[in-house]
Protein backbone atom coordinates (compact mmCIF):
# COMPACT_ATOMS: atom_id res chain seq x y z
CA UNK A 1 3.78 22.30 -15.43
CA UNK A 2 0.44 24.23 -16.90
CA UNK A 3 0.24 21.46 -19.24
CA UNK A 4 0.05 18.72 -16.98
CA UNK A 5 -2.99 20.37 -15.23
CA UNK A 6 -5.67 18.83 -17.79
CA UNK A 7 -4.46 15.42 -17.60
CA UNK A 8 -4.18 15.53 -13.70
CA UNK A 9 -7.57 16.38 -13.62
CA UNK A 10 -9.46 13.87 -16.18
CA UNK A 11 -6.88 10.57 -14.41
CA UNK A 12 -7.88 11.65 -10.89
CA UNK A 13 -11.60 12.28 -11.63
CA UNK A 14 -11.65 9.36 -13.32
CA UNK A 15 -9.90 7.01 -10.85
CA UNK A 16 -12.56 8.73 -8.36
CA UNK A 17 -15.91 7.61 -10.53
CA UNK A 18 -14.57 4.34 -11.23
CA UNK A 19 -14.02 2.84 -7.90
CA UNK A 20 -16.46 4.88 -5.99
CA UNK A 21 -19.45 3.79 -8.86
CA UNK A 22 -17.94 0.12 -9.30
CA UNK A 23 -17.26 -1.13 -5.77
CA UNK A 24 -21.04 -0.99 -4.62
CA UNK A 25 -22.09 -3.57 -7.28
CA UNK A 26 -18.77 -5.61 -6.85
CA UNK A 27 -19.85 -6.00 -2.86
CA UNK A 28 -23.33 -7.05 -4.36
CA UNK A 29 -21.81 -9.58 -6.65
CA UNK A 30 -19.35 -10.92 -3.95
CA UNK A 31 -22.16 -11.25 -1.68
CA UNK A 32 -24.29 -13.49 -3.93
CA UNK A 33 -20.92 -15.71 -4.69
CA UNK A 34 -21.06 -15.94 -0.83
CA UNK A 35 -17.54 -14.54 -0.76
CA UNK A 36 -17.20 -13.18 2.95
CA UNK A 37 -15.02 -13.53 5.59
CA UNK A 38 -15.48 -12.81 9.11
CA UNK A 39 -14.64 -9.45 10.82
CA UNK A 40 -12.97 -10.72 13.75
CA UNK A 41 -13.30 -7.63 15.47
CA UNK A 42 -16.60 -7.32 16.04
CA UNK A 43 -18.81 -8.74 19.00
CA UNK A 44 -21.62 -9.45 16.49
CA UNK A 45 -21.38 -12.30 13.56
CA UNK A 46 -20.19 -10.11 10.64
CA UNK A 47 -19.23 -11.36 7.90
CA UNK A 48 -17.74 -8.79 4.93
CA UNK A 49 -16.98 -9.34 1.28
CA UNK A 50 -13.61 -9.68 0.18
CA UNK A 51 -11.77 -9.07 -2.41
CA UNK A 52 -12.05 -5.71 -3.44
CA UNK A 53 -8.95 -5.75 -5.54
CA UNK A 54 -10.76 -5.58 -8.85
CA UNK A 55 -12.88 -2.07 -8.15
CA UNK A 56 -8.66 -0.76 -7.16
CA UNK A 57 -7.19 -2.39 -10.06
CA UNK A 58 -9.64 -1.09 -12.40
CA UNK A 59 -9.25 2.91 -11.02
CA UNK A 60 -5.72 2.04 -11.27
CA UNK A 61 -5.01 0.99 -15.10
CA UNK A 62 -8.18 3.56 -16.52
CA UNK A 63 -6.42 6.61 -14.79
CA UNK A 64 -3.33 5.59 -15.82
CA UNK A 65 -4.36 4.61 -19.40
CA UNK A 66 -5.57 8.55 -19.54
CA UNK A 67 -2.40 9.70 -18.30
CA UNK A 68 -0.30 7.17 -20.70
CA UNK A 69 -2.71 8.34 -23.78
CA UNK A 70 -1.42 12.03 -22.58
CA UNK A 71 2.06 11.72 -21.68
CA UNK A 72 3.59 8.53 -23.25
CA UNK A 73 5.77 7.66 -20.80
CA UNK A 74 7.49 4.27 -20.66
CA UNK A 75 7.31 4.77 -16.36
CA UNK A 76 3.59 4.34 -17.07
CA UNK A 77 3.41 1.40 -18.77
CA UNK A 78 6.27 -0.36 -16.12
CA UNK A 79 4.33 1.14 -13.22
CA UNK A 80 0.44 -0.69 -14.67
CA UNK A 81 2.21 -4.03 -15.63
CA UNK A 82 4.16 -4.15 -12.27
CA UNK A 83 0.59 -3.16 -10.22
CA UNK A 84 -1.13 -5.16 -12.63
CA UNK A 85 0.55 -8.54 -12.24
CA UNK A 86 1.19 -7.45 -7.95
CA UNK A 87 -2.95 -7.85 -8.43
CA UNK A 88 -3.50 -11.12 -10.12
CA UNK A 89 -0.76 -12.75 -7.51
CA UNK A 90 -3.36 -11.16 -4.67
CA UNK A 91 -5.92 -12.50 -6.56
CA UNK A 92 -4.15 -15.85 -6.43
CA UNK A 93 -3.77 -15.75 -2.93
CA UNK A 94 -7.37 -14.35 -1.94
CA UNK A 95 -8.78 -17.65 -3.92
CA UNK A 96 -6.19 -19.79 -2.40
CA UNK A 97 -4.15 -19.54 0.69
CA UNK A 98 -0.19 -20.32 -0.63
CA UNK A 99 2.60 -20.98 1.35
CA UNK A 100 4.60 -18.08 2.42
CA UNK A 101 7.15 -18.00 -0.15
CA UNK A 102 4.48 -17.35 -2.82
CA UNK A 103 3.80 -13.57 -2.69
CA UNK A 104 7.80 -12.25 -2.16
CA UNK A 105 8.56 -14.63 -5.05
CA UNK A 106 6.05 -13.45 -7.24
CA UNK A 107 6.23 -9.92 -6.77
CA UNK A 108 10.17 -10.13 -7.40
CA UNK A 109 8.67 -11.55 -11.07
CA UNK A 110 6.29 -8.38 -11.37
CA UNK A 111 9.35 -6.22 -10.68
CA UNK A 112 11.28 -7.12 -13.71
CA UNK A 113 9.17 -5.04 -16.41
CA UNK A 114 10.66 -1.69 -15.05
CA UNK A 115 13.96 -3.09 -15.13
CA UNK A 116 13.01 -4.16 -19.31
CA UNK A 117 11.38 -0.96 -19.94
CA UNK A 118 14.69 0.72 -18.22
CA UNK A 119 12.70 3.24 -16.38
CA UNK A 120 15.00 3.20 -13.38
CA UNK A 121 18.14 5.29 -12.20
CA UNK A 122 20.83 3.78 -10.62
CA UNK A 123 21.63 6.23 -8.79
CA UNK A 124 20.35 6.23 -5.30
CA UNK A 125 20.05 9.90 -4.04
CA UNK A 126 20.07 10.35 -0.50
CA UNK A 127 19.33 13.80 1.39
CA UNK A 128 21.91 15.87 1.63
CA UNK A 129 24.86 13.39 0.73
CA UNK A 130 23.38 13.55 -2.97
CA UNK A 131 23.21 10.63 -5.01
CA UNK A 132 25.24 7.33 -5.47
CA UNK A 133 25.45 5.29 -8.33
CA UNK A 134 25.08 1.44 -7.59
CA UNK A 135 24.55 -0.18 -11.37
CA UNK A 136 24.11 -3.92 -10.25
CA UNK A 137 23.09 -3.37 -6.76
CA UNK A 138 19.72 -1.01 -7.63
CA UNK A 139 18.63 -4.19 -9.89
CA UNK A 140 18.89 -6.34 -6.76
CA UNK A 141 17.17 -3.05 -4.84
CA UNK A 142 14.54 -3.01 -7.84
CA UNK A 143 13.70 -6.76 -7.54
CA UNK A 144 13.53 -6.19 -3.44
CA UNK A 145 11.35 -3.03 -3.51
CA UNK A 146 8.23 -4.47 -5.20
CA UNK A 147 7.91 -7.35 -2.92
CA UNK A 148 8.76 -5.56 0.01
CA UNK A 149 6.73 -2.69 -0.76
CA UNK A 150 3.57 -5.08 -1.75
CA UNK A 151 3.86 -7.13 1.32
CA UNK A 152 4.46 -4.05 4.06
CA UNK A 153 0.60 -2.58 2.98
CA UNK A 154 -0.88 -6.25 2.91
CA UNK A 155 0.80 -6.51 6.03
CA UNK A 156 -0.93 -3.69 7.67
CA UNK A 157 -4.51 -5.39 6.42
CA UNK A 158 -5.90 -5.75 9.95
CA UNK A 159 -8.14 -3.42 10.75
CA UNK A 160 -11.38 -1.91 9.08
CA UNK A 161 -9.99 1.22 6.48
CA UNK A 162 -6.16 1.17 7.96
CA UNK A 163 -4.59 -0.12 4.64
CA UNK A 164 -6.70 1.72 2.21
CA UNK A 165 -6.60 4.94 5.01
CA UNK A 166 -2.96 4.47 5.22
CA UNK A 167 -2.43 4.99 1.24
CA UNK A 168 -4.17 7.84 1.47
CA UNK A 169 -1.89 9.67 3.73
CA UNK A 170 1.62 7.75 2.30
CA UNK A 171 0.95 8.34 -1.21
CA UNK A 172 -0.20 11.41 -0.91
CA UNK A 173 2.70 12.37 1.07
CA UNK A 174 4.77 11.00 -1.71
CA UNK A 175 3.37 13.10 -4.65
CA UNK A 176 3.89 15.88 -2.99
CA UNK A 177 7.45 15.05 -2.19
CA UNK A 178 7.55 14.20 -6.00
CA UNK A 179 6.76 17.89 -6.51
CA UNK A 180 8.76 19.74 -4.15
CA UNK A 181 12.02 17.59 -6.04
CA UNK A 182 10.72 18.59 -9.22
CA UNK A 183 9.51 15.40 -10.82
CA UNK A 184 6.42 16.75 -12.10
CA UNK A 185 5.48 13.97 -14.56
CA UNK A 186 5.78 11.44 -11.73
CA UNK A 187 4.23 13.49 -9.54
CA UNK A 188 1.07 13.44 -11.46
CA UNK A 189 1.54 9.77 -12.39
CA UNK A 190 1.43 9.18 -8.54
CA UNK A 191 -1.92 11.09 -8.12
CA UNK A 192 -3.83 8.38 -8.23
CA UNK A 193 -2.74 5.99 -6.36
CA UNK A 194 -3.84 8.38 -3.63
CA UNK A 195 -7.31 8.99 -5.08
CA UNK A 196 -8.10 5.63 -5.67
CA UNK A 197 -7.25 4.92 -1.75
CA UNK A 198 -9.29 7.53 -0.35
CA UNK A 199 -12.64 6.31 -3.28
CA UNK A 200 -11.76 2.99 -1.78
CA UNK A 201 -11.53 4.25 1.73
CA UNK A 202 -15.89 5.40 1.67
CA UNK A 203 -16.30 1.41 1.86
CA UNK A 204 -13.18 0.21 3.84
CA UNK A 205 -13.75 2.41 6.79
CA UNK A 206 -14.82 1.25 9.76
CA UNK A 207 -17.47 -0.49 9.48
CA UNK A 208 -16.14 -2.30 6.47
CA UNK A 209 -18.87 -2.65 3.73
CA UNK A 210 -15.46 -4.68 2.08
CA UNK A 211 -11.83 -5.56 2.12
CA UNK A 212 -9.43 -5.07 -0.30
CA UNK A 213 -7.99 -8.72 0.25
CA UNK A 214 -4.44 -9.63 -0.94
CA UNK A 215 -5.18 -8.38 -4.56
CA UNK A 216 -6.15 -4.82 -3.75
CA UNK A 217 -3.79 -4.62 -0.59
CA UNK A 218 -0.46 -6.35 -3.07
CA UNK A 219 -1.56 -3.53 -5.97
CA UNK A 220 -1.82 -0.38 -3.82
CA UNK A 221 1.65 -1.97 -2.60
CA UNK A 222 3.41 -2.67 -5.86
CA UNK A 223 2.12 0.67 -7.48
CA UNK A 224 3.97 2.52 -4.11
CA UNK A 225 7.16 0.93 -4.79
CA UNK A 226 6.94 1.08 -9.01
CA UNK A 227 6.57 5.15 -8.55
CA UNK A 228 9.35 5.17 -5.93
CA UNK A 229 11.70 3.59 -8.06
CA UNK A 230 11.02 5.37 -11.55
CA UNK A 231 10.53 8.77 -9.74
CA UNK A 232 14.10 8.26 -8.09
CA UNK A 233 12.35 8.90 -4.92
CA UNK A 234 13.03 5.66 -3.08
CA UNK A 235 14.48 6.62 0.18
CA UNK A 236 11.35 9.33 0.84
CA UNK A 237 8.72 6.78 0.20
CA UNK A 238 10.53 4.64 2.88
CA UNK A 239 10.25 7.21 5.35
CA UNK A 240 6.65 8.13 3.89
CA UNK A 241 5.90 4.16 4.42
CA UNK A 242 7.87 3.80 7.57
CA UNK A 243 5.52 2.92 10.02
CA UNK A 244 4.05 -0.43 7.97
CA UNK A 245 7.96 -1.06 7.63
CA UNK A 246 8.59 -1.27 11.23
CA UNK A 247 4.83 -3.18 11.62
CA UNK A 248 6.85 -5.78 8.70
CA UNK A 249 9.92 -5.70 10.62
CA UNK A 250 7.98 -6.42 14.06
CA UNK A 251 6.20 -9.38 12.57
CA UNK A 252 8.88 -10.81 10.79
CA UNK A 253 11.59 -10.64 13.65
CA UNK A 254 9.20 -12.07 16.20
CA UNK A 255 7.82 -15.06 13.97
CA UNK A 256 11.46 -15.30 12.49
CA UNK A 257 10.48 -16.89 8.81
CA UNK A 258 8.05 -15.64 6.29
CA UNK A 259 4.82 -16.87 6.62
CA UNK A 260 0.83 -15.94 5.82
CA UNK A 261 -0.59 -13.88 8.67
CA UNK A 262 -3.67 -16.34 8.14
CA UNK A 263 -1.49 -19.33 9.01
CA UNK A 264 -0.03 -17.83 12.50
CA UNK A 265 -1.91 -19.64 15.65
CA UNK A 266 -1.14 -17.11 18.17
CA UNK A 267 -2.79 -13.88 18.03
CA UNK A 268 -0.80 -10.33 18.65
CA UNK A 269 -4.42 -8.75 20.40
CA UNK A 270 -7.61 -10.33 22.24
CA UNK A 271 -10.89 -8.69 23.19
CA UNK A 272 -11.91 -6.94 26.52
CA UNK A 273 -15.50 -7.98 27.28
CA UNK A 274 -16.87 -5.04 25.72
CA UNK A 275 -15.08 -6.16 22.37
CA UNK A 276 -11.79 -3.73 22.90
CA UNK A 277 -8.73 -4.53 21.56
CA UNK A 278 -5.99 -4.69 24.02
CA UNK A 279 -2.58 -6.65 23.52
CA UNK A 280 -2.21 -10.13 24.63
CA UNK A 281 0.20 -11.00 26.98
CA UNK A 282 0.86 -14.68 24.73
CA UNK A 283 4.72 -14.72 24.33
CA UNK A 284 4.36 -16.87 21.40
CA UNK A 285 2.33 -14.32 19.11
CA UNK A 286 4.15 -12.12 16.78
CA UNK A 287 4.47 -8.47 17.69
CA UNK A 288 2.57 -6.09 15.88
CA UNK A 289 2.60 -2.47 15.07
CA UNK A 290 -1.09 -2.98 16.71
CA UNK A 291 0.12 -4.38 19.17
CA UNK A 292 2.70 -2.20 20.84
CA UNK A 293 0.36 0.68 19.93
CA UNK A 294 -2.40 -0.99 22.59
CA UNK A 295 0.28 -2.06 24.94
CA UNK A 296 1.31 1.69 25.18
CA UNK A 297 -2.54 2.96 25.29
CA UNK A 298 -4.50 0.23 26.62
CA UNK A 299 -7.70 -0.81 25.70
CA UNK A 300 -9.12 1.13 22.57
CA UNK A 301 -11.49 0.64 19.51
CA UNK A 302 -11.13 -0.60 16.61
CA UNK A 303 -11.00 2.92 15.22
CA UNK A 304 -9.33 4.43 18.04
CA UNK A 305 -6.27 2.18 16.82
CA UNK A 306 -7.22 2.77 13.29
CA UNK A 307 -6.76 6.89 14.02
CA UNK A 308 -3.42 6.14 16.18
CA UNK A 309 -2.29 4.39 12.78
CA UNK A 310 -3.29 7.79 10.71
CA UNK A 311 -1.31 9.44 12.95
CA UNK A 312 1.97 8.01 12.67
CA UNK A 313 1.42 7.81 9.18
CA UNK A 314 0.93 11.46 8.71
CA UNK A 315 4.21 12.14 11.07
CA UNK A 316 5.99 9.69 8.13
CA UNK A 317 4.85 11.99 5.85
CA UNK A 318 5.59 14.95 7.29
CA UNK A 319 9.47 13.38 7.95
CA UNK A 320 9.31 12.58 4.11
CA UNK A 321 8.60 15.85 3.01
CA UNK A 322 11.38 17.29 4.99
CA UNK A 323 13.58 14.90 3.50
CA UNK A 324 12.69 15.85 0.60
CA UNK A 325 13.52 19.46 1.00
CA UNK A 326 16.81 18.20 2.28
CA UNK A 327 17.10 16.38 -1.23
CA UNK A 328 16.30 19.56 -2.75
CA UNK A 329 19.07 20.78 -1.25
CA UNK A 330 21.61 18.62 -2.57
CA UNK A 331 20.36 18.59 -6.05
């Protein structure tokens, strides 16, 4: 494990400098393209830049370059191709809006290099019960994950720093769940994805200098789900990721098909006259992990919700790392 120490360091400190020194010039650069959106959550006009997939993207493939040029690890190269390609279909979609179908589709596509590379298991280990072997079904799981995974963190896009904020705490939670079962290679493979978040987090916090649009949101995603599946960790970075799940599930039961969040009519929140969020009483908009977080607490901030987010999210994590002790257990 001594060994791993140097690499650890020169990946993370790299993934640090490179989206914390390229993402104020990318905001300048957006800006002159006039490439802003609205913050609809603020009483004044704001408008922020968007995307800032490319300053993610770009911590994500040089720290993992370092670690590949180190370790030369097949996982490596299925875990940048898969986040790599999760990016250009966000990119796609932050240019132009496409029809619902687009993203799940398209990340299934970007899942199939770990299946080529055969970085997988197909065993699926569960705490306490051990592991069981499903050969066909974990390609079907492997081809689900990516999209699913991708889609949950662009999901839970709303609010100024929550995805980016929310990565911090979930991937965190999962490297050090990849240490306590002993995957050290992953572990430090997973590093980071979690550093790149919290570099990214400086600017995405409220108030948001930018937003990571679909192609940062769809790579922070993909990259989750890629390290879950070749670190055999799959069921912990559920219950690491388990509060965007249920925000997924909430949306996608209530609006019943898949569908862009932009193309939805009825909203899940409104605005108090001093510009809180509280939930709307409209039966027609889709429910929301936001939303049954301000129906329960009433009217709050922006970053009062943003916090209440955090807080769940680090409860995930602490479940997953007691899950993972438990998996410890029946190793």
């Amino acid at each position: 494990m001594i060994d791993l120490l140097i690499p650890t360091i020169i990946s993370c400190v790299a993934a640090l400098a490179v989206v914390y020194i390229m993402t104020p010039p990318l905001i300048k650069f957006l800006e002159k393209q006039n490439f802003t959106v609205k913050d609809m959550n603020k009483k004044e006009d704001v408008m922020v830049v968007r995307p800032g997939g490319p300053a993610i993207i770009a911590g994500i493939i040089i720290s993992e370059i370092i670690l590949y040029a180190f370790l030369q690890l097949n996982e490596i190269l299925a875990i940048l191709i898969t986040t790599s390609a999760a990016f250009v279909i966000g990119y796609v979609d932050d240019r132009k809006v496409m029809g619902g179908w687009f993203k799940p589709v398209a990340l299934a596509v970007a899942a199939i290099p770990i299946i080529a590379l055969g970085t997988y298991d197909s065993y699926l280990v569960f705490p306490l019960f051990g592991a069981v072997q499903i050969p066909v079904l974990y390609l079907a799981l492997i081809i689900f994950m990516i999209p699913i995974t991708g889609n949950t963190i662009n999901s839970i896009d709303v609010l100024n720093g929550v995805a980016s904020g929310f990565m911090v705490i979930a991937s965190f939670s999962l490297s050090l769940c990849l240490f306590i079962v002993q995957n050290y290679e992953i572990a430090v493979v997973s590093l980071p994805l979690g550093v790149v978040s919290l570099a990214f987090y400086k600017f995405h916090k409220v108030p948001s200098k930018i937003f990571p649009g679909d192609s940062g949101a769809l790579a922070l995603g993909a990259m989750y789900g890629g390290i879950a599946i070749v670190g055999d960790v799959e069921i912990i970075a559920a219950v690491a990721l388990l509060p965007a799940v249920i925000n997924s599930f909430l949306f996608l039961s209530s609006v019943k098909r898949v569908v862009e969040h932009r193309q939805i009519k009825g909203k899940p929140v409104e605005h108090t006259v001093d510009f809180k969020l509280q939930a709307t009483d409209d039966k027609k908009a889709p429910v929301t992990l936001v939303r049954l977080i301000l129906a329960g607490g009433g009217p709050m901030s922006e970053k009062q919700v943003g916090f209440a987010i955090f807080k769940l999210a680090i409860f995930s994590g602490f479940l997953a790392v007691i899950t993972a002790l438990m998996m410890g257990v029946s190793l």
